[in-house]
C-alpha atoms as a PDB file:
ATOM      1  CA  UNK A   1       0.000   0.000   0.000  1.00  0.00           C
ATOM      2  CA  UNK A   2       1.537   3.621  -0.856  1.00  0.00           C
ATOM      3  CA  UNK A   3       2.016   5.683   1.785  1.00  0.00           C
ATOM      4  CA  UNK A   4      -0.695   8.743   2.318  1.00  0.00           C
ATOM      5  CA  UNK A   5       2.915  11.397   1.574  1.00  0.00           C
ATOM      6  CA  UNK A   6       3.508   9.166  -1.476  1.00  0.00           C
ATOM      7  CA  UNK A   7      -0.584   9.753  -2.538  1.00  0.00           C
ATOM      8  CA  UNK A   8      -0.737  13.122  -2.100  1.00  0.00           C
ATOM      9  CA  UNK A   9       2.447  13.941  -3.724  1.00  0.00           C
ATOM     10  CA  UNK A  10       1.440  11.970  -6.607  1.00  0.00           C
ATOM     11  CA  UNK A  11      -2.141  14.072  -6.270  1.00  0.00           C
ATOM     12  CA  UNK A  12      -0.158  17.037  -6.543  1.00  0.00           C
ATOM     13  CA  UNK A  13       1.457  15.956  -9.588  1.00  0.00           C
ATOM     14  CA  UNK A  14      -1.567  15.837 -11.929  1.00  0.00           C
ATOM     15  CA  UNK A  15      -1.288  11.910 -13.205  1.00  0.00           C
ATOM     16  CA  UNK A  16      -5.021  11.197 -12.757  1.00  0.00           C
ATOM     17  CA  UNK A  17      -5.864  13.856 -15.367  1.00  0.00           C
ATOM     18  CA  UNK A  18      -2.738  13.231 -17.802  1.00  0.00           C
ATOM     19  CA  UNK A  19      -3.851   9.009 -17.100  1.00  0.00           C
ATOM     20  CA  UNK A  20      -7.496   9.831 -18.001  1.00  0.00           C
ATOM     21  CA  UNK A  21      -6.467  11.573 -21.661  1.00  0.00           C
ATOM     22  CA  UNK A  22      -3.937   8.489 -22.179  1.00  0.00           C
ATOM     23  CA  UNK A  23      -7.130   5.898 -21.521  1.00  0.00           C
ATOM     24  CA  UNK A  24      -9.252   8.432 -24.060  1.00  0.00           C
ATOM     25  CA  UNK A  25      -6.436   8.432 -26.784  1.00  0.00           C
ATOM     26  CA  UNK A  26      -5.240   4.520 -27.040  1.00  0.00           C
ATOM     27  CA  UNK A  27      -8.811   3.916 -26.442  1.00  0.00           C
ATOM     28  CA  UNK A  28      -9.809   5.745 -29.924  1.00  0.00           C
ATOM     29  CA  UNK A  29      -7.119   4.969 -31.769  1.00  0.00           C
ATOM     30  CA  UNK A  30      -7.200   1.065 -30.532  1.00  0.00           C
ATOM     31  CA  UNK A  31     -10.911   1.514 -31.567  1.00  0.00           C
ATOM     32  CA  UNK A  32     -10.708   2.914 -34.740  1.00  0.00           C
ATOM     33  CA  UNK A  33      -7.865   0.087 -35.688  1.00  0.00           C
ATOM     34  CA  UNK A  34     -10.504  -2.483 -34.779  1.00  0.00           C
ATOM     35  CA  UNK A  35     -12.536  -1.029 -36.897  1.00  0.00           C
ATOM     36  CA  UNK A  36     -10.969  -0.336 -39.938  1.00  0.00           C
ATOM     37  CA  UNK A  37      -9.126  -4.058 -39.300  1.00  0.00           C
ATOM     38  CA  UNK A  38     -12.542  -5.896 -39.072  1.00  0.00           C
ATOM     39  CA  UNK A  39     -14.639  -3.873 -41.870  1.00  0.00           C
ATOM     40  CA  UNK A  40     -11.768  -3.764 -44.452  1.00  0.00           C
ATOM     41  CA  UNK A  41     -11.432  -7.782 -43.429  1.00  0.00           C
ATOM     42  CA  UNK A  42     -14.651  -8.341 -44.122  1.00  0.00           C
ATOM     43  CA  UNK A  43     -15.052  -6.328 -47.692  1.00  0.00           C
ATOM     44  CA  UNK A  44     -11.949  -7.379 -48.898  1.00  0.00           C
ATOM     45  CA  UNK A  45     -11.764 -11.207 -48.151  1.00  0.00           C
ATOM     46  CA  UNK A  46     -16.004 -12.412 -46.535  1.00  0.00           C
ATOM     47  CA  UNK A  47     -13.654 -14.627 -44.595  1.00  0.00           C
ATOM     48  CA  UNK A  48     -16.200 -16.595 -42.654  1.00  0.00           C
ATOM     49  CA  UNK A  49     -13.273 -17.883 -39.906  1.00  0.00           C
ATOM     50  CA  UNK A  50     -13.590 -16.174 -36.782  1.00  0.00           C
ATOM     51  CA  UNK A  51      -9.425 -16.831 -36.245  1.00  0.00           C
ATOM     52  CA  UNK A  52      -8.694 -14.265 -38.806  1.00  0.00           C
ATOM     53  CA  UNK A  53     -10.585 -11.693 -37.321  1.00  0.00           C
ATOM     54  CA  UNK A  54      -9.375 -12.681 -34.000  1.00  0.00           C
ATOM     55  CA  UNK A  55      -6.219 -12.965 -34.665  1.00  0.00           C
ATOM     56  CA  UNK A  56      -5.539  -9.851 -36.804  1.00  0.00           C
ATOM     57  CA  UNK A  57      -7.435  -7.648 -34.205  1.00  0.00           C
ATOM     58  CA  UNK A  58      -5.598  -9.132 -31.224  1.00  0.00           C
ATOM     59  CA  UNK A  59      -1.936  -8.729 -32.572  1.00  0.00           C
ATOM     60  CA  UNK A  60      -2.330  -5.495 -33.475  1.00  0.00           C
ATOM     61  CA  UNK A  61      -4.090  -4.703 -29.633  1.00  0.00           C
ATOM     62  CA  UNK A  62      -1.589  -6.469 -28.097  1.00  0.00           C
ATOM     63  CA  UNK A  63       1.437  -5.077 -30.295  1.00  0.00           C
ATOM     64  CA  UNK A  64      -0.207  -1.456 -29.382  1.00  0.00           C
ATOM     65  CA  UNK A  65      -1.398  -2.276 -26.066  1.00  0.00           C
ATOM     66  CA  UNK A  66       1.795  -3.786 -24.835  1.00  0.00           C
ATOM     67  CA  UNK A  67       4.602  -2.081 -26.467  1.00  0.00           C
ATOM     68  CA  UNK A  68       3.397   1.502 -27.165  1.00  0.00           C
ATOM     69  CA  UNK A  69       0.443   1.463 -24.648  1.00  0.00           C
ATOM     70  CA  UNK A  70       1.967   0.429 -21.633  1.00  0.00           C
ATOM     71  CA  UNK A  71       5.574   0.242 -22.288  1.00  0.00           C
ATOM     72  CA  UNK A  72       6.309   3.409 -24.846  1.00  0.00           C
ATOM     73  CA  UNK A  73       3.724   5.374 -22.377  1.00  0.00           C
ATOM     74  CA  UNK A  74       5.614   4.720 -19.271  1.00  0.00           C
ATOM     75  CA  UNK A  75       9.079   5.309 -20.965  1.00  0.00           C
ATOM     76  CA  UNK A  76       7.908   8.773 -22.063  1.00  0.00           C
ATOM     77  CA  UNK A  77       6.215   9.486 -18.608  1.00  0.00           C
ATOM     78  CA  UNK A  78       9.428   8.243 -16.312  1.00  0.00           C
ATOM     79  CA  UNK A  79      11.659  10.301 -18.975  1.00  0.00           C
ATOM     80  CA  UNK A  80       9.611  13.497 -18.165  1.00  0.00           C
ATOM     81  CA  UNK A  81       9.198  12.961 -14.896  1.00  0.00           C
ATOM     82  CA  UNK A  82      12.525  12.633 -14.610  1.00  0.00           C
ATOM     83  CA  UNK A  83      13.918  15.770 -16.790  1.00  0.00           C
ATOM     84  CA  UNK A  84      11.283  17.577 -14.278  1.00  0.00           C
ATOM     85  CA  UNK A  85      13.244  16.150 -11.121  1.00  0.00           C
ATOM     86  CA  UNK A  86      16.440  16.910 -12.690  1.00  0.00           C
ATOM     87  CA  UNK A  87      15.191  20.647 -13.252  1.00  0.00           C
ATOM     88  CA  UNK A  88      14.176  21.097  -9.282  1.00  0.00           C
ATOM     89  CA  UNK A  89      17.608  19.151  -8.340  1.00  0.00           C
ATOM     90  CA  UNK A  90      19.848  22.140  -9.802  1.00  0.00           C
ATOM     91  CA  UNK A  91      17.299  24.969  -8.604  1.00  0.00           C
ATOM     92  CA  UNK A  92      17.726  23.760  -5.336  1.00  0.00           C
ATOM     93  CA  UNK A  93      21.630  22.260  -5.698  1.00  0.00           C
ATOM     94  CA  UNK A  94      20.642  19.091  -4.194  1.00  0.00           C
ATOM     95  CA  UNK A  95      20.145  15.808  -5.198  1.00  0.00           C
ATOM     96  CA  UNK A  96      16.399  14.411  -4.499  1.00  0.00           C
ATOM     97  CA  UNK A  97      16.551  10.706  -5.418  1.00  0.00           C
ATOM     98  CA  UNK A  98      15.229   9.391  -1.726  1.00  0.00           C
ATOM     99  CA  UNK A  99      12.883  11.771  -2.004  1.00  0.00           C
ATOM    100  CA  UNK A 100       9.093  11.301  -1.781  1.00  0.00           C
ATOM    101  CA  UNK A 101       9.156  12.998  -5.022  1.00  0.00           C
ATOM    102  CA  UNK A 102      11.367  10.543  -6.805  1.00  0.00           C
ATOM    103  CA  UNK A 103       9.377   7.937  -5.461  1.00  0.00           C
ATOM    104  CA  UNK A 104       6.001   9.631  -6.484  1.00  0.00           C
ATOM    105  CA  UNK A 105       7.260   9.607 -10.405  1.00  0.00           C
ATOM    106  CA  UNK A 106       7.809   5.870 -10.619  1.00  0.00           C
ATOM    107  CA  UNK A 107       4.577   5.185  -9.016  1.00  0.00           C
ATOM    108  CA  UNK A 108       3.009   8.065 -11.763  1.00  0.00           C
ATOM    109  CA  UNK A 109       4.674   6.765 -14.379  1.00  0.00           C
ATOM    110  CA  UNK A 110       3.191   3.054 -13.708  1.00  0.00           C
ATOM    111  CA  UNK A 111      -0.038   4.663 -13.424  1.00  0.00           C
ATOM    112  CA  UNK A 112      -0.805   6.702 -16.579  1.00  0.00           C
ATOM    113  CA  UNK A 113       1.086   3.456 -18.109  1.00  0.00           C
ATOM    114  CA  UNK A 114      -1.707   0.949 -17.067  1.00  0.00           C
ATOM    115  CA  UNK A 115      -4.190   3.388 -17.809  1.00  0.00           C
ATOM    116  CA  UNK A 116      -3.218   3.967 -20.990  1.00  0.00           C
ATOM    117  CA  UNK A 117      -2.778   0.397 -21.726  1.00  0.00           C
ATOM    118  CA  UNK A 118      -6.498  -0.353 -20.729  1.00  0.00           C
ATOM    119  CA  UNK A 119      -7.565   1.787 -23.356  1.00  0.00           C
ATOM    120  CA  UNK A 120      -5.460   0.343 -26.021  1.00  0.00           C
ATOM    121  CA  UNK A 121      -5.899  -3.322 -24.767  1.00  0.00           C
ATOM    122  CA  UNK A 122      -8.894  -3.747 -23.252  1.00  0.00           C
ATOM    123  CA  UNK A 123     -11.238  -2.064 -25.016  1.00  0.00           C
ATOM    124  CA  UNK A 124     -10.731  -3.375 -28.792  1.00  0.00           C
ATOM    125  CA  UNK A 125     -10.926  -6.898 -26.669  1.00  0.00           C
ATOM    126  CA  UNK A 126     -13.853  -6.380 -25.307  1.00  0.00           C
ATOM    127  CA  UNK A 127     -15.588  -5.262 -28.630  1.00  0.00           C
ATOM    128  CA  UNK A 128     -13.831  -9.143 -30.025  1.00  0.00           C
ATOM    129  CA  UNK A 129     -16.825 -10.808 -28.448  1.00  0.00           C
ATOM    130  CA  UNK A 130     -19.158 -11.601 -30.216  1.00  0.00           C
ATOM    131  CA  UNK A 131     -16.414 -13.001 -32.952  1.00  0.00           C
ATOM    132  CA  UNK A 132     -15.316 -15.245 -30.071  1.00  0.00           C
ATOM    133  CA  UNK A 133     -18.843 -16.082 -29.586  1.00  0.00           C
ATOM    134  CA  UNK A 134     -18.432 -17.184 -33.178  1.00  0.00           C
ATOM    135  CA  UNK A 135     -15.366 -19.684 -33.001  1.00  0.00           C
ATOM    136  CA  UNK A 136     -17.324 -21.011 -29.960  1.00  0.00           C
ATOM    137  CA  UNK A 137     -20.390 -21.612 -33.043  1.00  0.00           C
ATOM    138  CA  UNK A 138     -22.347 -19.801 -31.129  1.00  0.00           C
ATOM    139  CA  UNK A 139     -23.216 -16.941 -34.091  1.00  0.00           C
ATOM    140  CA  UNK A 140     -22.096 -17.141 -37.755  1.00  0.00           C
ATOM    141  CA  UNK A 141     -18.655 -14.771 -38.375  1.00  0.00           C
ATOM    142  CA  UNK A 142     -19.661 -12.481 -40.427  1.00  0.00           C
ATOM    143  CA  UNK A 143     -22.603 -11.226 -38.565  1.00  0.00           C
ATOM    144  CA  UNK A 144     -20.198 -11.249 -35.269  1.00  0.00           C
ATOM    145  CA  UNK A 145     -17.587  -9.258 -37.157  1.00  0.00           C
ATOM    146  CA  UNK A 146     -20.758  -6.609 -37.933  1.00  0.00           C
ATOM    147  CA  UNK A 147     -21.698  -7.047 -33.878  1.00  0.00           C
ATOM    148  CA  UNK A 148     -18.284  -6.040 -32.811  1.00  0.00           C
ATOM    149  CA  UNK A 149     -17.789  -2.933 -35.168  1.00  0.00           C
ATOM    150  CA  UNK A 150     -20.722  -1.999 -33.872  1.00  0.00           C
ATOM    151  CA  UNK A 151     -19.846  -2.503 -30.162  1.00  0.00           C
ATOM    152  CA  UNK A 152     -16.429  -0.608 -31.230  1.00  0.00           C
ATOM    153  CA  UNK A 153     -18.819   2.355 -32.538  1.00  0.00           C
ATOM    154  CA  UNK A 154     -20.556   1.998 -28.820  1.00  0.00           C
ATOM    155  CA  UNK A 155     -17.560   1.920 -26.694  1.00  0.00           C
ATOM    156  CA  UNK A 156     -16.222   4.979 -28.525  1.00  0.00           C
ATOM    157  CA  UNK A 157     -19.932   6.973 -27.847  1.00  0.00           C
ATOM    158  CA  UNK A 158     -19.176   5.812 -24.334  1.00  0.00           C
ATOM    159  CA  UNK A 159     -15.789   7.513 -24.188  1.00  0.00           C
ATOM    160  CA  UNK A 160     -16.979  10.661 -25.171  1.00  0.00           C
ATOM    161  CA  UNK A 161     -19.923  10.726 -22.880  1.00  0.00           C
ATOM    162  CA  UNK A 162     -17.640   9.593 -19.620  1.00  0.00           C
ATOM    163  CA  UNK A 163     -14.566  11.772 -20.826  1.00  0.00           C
ATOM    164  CA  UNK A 164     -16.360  14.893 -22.472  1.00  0.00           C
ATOM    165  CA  UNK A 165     -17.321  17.070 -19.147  1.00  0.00           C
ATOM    166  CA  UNK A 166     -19.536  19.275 -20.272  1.00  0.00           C
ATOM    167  CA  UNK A 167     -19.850  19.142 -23.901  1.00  0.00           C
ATOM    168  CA  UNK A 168     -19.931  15.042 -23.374  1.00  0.00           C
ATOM    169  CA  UNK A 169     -22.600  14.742 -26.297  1.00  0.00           C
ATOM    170  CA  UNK A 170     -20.411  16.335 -28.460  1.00  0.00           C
ATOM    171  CA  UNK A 171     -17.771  14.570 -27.728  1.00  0.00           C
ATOM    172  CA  UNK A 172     -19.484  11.568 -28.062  1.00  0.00           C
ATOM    173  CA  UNK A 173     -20.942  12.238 -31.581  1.00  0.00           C
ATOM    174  CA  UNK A 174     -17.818  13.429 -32.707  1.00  0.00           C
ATOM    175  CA  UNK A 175     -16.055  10.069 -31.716  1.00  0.00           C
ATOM    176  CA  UNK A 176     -18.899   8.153 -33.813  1.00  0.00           C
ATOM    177  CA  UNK A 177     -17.835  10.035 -36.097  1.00  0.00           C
ATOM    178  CA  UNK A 178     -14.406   9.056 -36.145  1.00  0.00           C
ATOM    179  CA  UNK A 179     -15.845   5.736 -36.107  1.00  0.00           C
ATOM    180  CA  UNK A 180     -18.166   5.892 -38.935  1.00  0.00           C
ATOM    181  CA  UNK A 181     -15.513   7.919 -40.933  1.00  0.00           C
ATOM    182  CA  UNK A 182     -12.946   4.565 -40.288  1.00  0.00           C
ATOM    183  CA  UNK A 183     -16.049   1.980 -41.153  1.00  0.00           C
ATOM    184  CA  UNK A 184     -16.390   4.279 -44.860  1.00  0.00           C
ATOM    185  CA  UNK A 185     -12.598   4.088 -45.584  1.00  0.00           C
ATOM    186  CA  UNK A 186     -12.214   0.569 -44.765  1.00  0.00           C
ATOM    187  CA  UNK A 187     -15.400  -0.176 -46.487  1.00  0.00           C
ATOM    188  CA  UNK A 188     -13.966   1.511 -50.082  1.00  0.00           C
ATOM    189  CA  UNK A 189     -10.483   0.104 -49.257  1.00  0.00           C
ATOM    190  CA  UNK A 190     -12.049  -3.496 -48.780  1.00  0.00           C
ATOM    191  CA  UNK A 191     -14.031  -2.860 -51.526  1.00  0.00           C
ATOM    192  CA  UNK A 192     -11.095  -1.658 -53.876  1.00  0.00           C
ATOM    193  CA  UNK A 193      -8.155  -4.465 -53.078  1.00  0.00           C
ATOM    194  CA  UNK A 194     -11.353  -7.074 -52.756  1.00  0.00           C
END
């Protein structure tokens, strides 16, 4: 358990609001890959094998959730973090690695990190399942594959309307957007190399 100091130093330092934009960001562009993965799947090839879909989706989530979601996040966090520290060390002539502070940024750094990693892991997953309903035989592929662009189109309404503040409906149509604008381009590109 962190220590209440530890908490309020990392309070001080803004991560919850920097971690909430990260979990927006990887969470629409994780979304609108699913999207334009799935539709331009579909148009180009009618594929009717769920482990296409599945497996396309999945290693790009897990290439982008992994490496740049989690691990490229927190690299660019601590490296901040740190140039920050480094500034305050030579204001003040002293060096501050036992400080709370120091400790503060690895624990931020994590943070934002996982946060930003749910958004670009977790949610194109979650959209995958009705097409793992499919290799279960449980629904046919290609109406699964339609199922989970739309629950892609869904999840990124529900961004905007968690994440928007005040304007959330605006936010939220203009993330549909997004959405229906990737579901158009992957639908002529499909179309086109199909």
């Amino acid at each position: 358990m962190l220590d209440e100091k530890i908490k309020d130093v990392i309070e001080s330092l803004g991560v919850r609001e920097i971690a909430r934009r990260m979990l927006a960001t990887n969470g629409v562009d994780s979304l609108l890959s699913t999207i334009g993965i799935l539709n331009g799947t579909l148009n180009a090839t009618h594929l009717k094998d769920p482990n296409v879909y599945l497996s396309s989706v999945l290693g790009g989530a897990i290439s982008l959730g992994l490496l740049s979601g989690f691990v490229g996040v927190y690299i660019t966090e601590r490296t901040e973090r740190l140039k920050e520290l480094n500034r305050i060390e030579k204001a003040m002539a002293k060096k501050l690695t036992k400080s709370l502070y120091a400790k503060a940024i690895n624990y931020a750094s994590i943070y934002v990190a996982l946060w930003s990693l749910i958004g670009s892991l977790l949610l194109p997953m979650l959209s995958l399942i009705p097409i793992a309903l499919s290799k279960m035989g449980l629904i046919e592929t290609d109406r699964a594959v339609i199922l989970s662009i739309l629950i892609a189109h869904l999840e990124l309404l529900v961004i905007g309307l968690v994440l928007g503040g005040k304007k959330k409906f605006n936010v939220a149509l203009q993330y549909l957007a997004l959405g229906i604008a990737a579901t158009l381009i992957s639908t002529m590109l499909g179309n086109v190399i199909g």
